[in-house]
C-alpha atoms as a PDB file:
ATOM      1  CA  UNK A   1       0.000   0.000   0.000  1.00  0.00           C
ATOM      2  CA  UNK A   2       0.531   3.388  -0.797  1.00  0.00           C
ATOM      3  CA  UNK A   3      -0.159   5.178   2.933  1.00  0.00           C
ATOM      4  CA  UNK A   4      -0.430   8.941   2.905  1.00  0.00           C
ATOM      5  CA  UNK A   5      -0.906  12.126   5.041  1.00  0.00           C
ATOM      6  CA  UNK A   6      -2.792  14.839   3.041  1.00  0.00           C
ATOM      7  CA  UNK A   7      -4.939  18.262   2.988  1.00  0.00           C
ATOM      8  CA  UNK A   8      -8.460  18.546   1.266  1.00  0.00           C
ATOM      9  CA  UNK A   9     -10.194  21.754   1.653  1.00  0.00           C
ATOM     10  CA  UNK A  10      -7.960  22.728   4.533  1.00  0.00           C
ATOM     11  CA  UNK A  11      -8.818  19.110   6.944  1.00  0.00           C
ATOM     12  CA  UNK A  12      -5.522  17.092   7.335  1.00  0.00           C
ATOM     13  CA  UNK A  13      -6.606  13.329   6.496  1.00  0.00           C
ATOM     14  CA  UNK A  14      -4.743   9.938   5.830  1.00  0.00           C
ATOM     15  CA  UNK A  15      -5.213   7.862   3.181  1.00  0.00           C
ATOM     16  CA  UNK A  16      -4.222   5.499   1.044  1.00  0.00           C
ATOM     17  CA  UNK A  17      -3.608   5.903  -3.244  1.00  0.00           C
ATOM     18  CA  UNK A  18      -4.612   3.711  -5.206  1.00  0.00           C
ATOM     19  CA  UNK A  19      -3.882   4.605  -9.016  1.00  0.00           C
ATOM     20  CA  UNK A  20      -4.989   8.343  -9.301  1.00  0.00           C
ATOM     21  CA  UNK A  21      -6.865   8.584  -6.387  1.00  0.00           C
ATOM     22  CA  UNK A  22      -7.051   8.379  -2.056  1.00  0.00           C
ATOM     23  CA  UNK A  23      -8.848   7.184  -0.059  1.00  0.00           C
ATOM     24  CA  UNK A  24     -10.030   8.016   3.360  1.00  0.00           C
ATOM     25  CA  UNK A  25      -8.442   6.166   6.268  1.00  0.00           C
ATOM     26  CA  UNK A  26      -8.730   8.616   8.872  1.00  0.00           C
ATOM     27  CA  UNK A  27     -11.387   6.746  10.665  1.00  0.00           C
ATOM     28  CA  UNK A  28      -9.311   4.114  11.358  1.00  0.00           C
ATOM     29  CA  UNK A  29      -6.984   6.398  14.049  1.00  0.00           C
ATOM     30  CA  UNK A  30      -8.456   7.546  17.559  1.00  0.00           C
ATOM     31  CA  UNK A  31      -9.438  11.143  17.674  1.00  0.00           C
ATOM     32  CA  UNK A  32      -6.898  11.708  20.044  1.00  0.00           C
ATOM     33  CA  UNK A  33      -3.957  10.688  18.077  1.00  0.00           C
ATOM     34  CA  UNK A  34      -1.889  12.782  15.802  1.00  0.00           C
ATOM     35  CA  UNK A  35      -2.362  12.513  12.279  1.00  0.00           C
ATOM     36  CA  UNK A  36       0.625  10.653  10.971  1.00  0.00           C
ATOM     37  CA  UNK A  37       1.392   7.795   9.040  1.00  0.00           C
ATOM     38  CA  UNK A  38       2.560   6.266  11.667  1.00  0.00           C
ATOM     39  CA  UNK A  39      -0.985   5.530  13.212  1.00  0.00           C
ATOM     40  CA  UNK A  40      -1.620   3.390  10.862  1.00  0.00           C
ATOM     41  CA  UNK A  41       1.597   0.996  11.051  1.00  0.00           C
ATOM     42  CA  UNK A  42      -0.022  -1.276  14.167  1.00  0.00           C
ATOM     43  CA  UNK A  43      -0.236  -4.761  12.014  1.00  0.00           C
ATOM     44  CA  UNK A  44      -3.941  -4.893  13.068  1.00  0.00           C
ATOM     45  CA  UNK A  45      -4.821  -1.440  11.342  1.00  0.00           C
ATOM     46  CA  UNK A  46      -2.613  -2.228   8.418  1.00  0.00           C
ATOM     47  CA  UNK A  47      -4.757  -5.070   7.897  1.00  0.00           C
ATOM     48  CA  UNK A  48      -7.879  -2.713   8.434  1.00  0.00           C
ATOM     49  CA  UNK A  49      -6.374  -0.163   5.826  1.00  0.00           C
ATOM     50  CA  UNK A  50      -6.119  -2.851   3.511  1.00  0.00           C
ATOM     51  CA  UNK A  51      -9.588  -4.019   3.673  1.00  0.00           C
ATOM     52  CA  UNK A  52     -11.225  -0.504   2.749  1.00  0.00           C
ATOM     53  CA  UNK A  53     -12.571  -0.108  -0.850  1.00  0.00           C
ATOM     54  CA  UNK A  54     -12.814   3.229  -2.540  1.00  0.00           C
ATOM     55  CA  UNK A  55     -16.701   4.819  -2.551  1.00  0.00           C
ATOM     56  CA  UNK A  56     -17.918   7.682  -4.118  1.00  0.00           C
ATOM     57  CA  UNK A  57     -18.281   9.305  -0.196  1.00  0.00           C
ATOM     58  CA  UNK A  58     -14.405   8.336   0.626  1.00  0.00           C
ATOM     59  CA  UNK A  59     -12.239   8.575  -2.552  1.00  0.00           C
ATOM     60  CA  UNK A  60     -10.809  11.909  -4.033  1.00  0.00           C
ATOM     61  CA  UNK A  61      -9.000  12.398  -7.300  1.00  0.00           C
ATOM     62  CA  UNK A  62      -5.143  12.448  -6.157  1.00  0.00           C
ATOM     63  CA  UNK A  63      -5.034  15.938  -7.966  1.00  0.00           C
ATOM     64  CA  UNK A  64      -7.332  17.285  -5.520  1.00  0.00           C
ATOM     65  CA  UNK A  65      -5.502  16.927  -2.517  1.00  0.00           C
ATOM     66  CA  UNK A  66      -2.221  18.320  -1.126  1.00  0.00           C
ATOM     67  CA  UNK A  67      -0.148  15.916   0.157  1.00  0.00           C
ATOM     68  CA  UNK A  68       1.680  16.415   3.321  1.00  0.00           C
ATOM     69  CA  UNK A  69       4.941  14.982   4.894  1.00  0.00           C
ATOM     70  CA  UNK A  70       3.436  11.453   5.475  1.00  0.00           C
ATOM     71  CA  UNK A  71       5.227  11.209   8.757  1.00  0.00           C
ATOM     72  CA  UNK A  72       5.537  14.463  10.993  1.00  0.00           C
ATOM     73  CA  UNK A  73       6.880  14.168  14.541  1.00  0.00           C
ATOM     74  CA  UNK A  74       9.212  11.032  14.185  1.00  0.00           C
ATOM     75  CA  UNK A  75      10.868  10.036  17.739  1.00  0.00           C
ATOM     76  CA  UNK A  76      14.195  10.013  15.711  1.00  0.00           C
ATOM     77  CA  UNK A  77      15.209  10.897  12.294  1.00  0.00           C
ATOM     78  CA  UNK A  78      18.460   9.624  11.833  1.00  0.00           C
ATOM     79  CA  UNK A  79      20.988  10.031   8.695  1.00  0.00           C
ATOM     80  CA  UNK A  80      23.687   7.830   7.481  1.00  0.00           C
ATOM     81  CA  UNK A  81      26.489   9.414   5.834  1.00  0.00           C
ATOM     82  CA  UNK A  82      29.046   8.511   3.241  1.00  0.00           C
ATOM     83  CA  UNK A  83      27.202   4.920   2.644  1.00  0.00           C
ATOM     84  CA  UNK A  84      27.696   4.497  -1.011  1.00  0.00           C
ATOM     85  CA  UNK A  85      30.405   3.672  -2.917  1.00  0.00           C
ATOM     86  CA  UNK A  86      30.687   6.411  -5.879  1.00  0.00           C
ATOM     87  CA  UNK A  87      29.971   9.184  -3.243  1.00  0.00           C
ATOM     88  CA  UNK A  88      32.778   8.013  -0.813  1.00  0.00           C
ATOM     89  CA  UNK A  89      35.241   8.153  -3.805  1.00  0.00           C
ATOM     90  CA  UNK A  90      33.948  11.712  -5.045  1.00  0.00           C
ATOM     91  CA  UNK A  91      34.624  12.569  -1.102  1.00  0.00           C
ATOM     92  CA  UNK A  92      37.907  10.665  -1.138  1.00  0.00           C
ATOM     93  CA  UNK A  93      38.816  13.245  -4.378  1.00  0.00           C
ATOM     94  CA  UNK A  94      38.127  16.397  -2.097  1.00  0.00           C
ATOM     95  CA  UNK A  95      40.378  15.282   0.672  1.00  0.00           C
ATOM     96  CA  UNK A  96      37.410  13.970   2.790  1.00  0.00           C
ATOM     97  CA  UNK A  97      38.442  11.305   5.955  1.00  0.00           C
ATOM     98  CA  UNK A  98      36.708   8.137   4.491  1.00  0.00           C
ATOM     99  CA  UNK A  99      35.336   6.694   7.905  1.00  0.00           C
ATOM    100  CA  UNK A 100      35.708   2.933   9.026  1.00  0.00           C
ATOM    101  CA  UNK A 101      32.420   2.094  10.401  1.00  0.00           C
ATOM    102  CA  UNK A 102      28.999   3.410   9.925  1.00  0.00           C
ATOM    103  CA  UNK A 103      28.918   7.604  10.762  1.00  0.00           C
ATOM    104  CA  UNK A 104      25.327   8.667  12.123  1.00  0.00           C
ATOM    105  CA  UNK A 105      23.856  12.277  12.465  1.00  0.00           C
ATOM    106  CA  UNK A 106      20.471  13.738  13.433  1.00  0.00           C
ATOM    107  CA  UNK A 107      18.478  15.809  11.095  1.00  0.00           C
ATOM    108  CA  UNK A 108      16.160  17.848  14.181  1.00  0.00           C
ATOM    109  CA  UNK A 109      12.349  16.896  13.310  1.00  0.00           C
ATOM    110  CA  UNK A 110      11.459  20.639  12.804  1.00  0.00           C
ATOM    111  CA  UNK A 111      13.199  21.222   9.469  1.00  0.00           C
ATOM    112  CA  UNK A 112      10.859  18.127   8.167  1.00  0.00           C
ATOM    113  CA  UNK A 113       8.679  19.164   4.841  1.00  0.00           C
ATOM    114  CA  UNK A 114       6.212  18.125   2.429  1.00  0.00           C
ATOM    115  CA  UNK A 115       6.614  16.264  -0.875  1.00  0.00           C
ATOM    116  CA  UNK A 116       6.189  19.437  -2.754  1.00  0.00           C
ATOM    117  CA  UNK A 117       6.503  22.132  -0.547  1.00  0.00           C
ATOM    118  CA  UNK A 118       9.016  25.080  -0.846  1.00  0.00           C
ATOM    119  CA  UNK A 119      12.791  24.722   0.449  1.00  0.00           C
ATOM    120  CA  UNK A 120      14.277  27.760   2.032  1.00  0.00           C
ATOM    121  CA  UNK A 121      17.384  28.929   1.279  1.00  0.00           C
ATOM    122  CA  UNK A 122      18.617  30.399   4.412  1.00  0.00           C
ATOM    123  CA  UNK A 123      19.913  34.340   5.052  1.00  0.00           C
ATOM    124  CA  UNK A 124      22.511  32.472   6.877  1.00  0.00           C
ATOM    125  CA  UNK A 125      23.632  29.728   4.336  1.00  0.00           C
ATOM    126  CA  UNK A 126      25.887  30.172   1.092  1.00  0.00           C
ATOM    127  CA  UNK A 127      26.297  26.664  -0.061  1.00  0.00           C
ATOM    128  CA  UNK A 128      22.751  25.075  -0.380  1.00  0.00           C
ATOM    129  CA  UNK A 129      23.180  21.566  -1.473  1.00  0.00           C
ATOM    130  CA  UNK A 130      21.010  18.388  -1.583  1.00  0.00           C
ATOM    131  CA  UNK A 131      21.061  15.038  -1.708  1.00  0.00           C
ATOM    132  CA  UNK A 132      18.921  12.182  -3.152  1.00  0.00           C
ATOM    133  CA  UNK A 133      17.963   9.287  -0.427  1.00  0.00           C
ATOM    134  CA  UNK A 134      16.537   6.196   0.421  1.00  0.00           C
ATOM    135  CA  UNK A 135      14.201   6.504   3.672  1.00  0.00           C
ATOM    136  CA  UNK A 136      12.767   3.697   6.346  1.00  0.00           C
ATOM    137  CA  UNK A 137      10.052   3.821   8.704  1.00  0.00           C
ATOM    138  CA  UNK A 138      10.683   1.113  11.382  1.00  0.00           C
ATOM    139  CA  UNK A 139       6.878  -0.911  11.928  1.00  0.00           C
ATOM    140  CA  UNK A 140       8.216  -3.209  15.000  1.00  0.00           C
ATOM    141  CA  UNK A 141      10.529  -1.631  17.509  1.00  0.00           C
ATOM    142  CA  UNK A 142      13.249  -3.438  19.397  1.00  0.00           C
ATOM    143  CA  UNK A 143      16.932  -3.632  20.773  1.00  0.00           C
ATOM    144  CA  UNK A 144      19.842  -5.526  19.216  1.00  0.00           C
ATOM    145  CA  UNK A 145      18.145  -6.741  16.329  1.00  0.00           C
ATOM    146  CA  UNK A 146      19.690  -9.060  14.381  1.00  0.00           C
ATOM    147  CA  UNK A 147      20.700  -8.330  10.319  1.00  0.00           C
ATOM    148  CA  UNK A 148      18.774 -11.233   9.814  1.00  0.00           C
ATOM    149  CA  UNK A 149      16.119 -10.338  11.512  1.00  0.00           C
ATOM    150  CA  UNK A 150      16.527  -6.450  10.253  1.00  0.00           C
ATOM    151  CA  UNK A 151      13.860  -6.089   7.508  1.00  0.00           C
ATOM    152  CA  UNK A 152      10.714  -7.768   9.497  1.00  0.00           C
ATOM    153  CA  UNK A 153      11.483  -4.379  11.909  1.00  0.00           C
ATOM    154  CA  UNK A 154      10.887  -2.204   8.506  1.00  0.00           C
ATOM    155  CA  UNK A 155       6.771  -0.817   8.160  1.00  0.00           C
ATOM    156  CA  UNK A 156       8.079   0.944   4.727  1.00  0.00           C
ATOM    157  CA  UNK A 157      10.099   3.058   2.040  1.00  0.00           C
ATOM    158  CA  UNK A 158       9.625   6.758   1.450  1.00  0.00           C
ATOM    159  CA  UNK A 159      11.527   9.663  -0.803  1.00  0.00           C
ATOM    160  CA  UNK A 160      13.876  12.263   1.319  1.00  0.00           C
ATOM    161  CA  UNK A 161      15.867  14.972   0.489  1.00  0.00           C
ATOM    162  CA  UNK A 162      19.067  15.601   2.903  1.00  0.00           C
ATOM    163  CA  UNK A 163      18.898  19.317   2.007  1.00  0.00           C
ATOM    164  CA  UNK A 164      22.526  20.518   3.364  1.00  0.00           C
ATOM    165  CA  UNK A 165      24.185  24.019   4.130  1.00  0.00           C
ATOM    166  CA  UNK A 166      27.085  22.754   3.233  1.00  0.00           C
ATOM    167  CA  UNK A 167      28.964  26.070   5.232  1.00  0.00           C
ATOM    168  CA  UNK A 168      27.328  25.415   8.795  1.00  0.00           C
ATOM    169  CA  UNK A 169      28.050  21.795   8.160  1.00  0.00           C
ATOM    170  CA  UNK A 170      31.405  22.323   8.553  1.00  0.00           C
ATOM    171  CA  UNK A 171      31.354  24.881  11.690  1.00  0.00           C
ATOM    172  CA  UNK A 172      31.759  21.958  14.176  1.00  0.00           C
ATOM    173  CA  UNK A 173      32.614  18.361  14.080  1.00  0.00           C
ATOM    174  CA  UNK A 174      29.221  17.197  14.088  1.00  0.00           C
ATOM    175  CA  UNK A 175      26.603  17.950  11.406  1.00  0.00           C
ATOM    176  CA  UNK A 176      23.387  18.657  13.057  1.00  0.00           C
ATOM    177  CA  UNK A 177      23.138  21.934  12.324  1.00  0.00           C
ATOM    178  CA  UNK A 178      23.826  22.070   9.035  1.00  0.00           C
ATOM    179  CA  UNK A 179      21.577  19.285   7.928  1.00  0.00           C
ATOM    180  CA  UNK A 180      18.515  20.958  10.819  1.00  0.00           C
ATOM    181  CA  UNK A 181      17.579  23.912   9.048  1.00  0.00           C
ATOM    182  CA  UNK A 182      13.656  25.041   8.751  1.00  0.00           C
ATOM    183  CA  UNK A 183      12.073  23.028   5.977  1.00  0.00           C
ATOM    184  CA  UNK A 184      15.258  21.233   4.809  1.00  0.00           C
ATOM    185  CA  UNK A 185      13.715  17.690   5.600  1.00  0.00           C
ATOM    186  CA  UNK A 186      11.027  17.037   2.147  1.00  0.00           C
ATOM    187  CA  UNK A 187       9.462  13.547   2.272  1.00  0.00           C
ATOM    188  CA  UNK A 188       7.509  11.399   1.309  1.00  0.00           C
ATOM    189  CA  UNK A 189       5.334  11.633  -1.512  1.00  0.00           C
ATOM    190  CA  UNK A 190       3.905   8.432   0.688  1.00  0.00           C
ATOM    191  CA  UNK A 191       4.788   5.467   2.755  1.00  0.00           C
ATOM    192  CA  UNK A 192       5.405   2.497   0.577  1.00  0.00           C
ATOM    193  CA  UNK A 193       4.291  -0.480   2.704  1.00  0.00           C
ATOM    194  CA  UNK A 194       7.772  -3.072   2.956  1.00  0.00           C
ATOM    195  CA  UNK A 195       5.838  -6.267   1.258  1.00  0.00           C
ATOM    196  CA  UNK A 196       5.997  -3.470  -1.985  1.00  0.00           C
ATOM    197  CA  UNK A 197       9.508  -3.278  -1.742  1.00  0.00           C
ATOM    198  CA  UNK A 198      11.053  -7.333  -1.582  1.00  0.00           C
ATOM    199  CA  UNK A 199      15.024  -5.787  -2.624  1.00  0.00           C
ATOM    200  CA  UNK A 200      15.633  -2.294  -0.770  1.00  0.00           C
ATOM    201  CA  UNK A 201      18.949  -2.921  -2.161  1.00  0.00           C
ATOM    202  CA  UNK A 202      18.284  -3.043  -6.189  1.00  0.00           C
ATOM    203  CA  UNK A 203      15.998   0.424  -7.085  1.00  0.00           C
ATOM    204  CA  UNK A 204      17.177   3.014  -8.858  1.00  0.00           C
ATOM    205  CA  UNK A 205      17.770   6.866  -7.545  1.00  0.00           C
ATOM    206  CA  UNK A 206      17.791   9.862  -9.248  1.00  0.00           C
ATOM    207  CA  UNK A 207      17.979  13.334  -8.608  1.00  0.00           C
ATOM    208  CA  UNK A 208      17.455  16.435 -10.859  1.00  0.00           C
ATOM    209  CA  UNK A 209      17.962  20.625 -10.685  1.00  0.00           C
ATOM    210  CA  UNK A 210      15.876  22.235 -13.412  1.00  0.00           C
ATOM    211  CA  UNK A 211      15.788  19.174 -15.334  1.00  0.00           C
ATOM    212  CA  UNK A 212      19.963  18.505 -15.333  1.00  0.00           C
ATOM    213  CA  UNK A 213      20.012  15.045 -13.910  1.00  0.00           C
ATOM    214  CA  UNK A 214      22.812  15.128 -10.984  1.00  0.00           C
ATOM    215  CA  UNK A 215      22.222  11.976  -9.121  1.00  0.00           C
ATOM    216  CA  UNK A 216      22.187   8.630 -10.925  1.00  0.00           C
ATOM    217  CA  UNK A 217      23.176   5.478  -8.888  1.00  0.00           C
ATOM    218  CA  UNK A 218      21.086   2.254  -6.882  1.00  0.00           C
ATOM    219  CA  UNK A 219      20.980   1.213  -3.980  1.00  0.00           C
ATOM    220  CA  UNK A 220      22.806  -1.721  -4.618  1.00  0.00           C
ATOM    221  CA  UNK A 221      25.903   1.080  -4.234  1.00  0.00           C
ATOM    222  CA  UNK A 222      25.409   1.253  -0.386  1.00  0.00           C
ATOM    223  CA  UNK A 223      28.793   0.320   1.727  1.00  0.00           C
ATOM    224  CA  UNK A 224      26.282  -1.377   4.414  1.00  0.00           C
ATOM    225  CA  UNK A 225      22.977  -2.392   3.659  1.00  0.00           C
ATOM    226  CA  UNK A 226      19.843  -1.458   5.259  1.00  0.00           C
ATOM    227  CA  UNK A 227      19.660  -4.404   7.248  1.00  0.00           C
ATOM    228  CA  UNK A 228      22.846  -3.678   8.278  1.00  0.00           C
ATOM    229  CA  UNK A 229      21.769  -0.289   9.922  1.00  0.00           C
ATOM    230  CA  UNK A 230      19.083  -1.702  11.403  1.00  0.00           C
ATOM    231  CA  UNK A 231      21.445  -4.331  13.699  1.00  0.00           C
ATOM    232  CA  UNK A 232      23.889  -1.657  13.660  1.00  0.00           C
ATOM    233  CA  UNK A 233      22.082   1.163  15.289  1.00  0.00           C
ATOM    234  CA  UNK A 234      19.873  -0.990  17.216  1.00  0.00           C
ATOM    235  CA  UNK A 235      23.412  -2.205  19.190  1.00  0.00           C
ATOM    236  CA  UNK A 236      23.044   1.269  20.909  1.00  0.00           C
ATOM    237  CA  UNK A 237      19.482   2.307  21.167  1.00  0.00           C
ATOM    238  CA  UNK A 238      15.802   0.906  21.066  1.00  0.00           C
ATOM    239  CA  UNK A 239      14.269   1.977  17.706  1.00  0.00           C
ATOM    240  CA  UNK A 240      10.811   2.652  18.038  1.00  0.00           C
ATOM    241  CA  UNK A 241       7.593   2.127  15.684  1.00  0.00           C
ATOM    242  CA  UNK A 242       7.093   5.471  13.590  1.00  0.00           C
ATOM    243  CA  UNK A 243      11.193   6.168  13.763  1.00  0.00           C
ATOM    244  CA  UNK A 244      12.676   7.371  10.886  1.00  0.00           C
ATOM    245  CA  UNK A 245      16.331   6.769   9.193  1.00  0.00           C
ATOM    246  CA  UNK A 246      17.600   8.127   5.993  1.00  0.00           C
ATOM    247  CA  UNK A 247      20.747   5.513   4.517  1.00  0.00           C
ATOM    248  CA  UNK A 248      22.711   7.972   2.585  1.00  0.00           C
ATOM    249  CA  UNK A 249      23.307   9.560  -0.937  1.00  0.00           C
ATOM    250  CA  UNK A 250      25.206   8.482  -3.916  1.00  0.00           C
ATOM    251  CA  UNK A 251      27.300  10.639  -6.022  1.00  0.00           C
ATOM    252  CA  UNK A 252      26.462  14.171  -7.617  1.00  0.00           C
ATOM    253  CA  UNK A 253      26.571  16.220  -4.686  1.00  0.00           C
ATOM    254  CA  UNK A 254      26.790  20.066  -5.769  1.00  0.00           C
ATOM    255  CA  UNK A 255      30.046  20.593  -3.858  1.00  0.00           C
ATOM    256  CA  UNK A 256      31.839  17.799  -5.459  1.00  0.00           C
ATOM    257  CA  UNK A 257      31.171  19.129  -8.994  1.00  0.00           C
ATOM    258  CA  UNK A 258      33.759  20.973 -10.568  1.00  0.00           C
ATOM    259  CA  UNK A 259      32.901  23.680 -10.158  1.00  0.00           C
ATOM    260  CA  UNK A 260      31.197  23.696  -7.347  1.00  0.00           C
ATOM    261  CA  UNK A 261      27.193  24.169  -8.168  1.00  0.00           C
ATOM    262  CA  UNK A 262      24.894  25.120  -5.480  1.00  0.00           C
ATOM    263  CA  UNK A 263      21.318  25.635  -5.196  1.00  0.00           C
ATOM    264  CA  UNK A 264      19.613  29.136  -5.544  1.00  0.00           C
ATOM    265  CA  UNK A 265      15.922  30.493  -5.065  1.00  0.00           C
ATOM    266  CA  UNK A 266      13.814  29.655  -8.460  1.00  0.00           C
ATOM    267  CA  UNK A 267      15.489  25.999  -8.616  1.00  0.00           C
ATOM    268  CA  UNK A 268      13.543  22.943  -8.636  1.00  0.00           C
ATOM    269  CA  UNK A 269      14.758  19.849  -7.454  1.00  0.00           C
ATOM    270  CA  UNK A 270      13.110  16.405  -8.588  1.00  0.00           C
ATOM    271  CA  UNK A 271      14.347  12.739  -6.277  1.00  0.00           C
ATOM    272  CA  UNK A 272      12.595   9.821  -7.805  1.00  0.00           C
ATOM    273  CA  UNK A 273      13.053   6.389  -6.380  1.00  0.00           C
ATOM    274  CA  UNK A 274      12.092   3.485  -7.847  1.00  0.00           C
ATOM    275  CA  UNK A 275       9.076   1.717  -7.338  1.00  0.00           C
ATOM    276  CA  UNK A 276       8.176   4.527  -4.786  1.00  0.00           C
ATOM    277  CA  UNK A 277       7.559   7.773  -6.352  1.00  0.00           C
ATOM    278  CA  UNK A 278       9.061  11.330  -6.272  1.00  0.00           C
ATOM    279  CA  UNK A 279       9.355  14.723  -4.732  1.00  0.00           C
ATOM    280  CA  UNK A 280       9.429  18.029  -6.427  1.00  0.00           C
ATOM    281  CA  UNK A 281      10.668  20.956  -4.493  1.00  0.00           C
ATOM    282  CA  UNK A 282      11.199  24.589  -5.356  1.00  0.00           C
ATOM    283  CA  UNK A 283      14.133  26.367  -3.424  1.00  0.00           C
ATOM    284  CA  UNK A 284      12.583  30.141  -2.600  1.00  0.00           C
ATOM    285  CA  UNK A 285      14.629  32.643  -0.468  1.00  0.00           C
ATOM    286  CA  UNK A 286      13.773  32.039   3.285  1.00  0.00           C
ATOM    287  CA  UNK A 287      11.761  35.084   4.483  1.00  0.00           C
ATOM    288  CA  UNK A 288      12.903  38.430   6.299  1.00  0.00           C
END
């Protein structure tokens, strides 16, 4: 399935697409609860979600809708750097430590965005850069998981965007600030449910400015699989239902090109994956 957070006529909903169109699953969440994707990844109201048919009184056109970031206030949203191959040799060319084990960061939930909302290019930032990844939303939470085991702890796949000032990211040894930035987290356009996805390691990534493809690789290019975060981070701390990690970016990064190429207001940046969808953002100037 195809599970989604989304606007119509100003009421936040979930849903779930089906070909062109949504449908309703709001009903199946407790008023109380927040309106995330992540309500819906219990087993039990997967299973629900699954059972509802499209009606005149619960569909919508897909066009109709605005869809939002399909998961809002993750407990964590963790990062993996330098995890594939032809990005760790673009970073070996500009003089860049290549590290021995797995590196994680924190993106801060605040700077998360919408599919196709605006980015802001900061007043303070004068290298705006992205980069084209692979996320996971973890279904079943737990503590030393096993690689084996790894996958069965995944709910599903989204789209992200590490938007990066790459000048604040190098103020301080670690990189939360410039990867935290207001609006500089775009996912989605949706949750792909994990029985959608049987190889997380063989789809195709792509990312575009204006139309000028920059990113080309697969995933297959990742130094440590996604099972292999899974075990690795899960060594350290309980991973939780609804949590959120993002496993890296291949190579095409704007301050690797020669010259260097950063983004500017009026750009539009396009990251497909395949066999989950895409995200379209414009970069605007962040306002006074």
């Amino acid at each position: 399935m195809k599970l989604a957070r989304y606007s119509y006529q100003g009421i936040t909903r979930l849903g779930k697409v089906e070909a062109d169109h949504i449908i309703d699953l709001t009903a199946l969440v407790a008023p109380h609860v927040l309106l995330d994707v992540a309500a819906l990844l219990a087993p039990a109201t997967l299973a629900a979600a699954a059972e509802v048919q499209a009606t005149a009184e619960n569909s919508l056109a897909l066009d109709q809708v605005r869809l939002l970031a399909p998961i809002l206030r993750p407990g964590k949203f963790l990062c993996l750097g330098m995890n594939y191959k032809d990005h760790e040799a673009e970073a070996r060319r500009l003089g860049v430590p290549i590290p021995a084990s797995q590196v994680w960061f924190s993106k801060q939930i605040s700077c998360i965005n919408g599919p196709f909302d605006d980015v802001h290019d900061p007043i303070a930032c004068e290298r705006l850069d992205y980069e084209a990844e692979l996320g996971v939303v973890i279904g079943k939470g737990g503590r030393r998981i096993s690689e084996a085991d790894a996958l069965n702890h995944v709910a599903g796949y989204f789209v992200a965007n590490d938007v990066s000032a790459r000048d604040w990211q190098a103020k301080s040894p670690t990189w939360t600030l410039g990867k935290s930035f207001d609006t500089h987290g775009p996912i989605g356009p949706w949750i792909v449910t994990a029985e959608e996805i049987p190889d997380p390691q063989n789809l195709a990534i792509r990312l575009s400015v204006n139309g000028e493809v920059r990113q080309d690789s697969n995933t297959r290019l990742m130094n440590y699989s996604i099972a292999q975060q899974i075990a690795y981070l899960s060594e350290v701390m309980t991973l939780e239902p609804g949590d959120i990690l993002i496993t890296g970016t291949p190579a095409g990064v704007g301050i690797a090109m020669e010259p260097q190429r950063f983004l500017k207001a009026g750009d539009v940046v396009r990251v497909s994956i395949e066999g989950i969808g895409h995200l379209q953002n414009t970069i605007v100037d962040e306002p006074r």
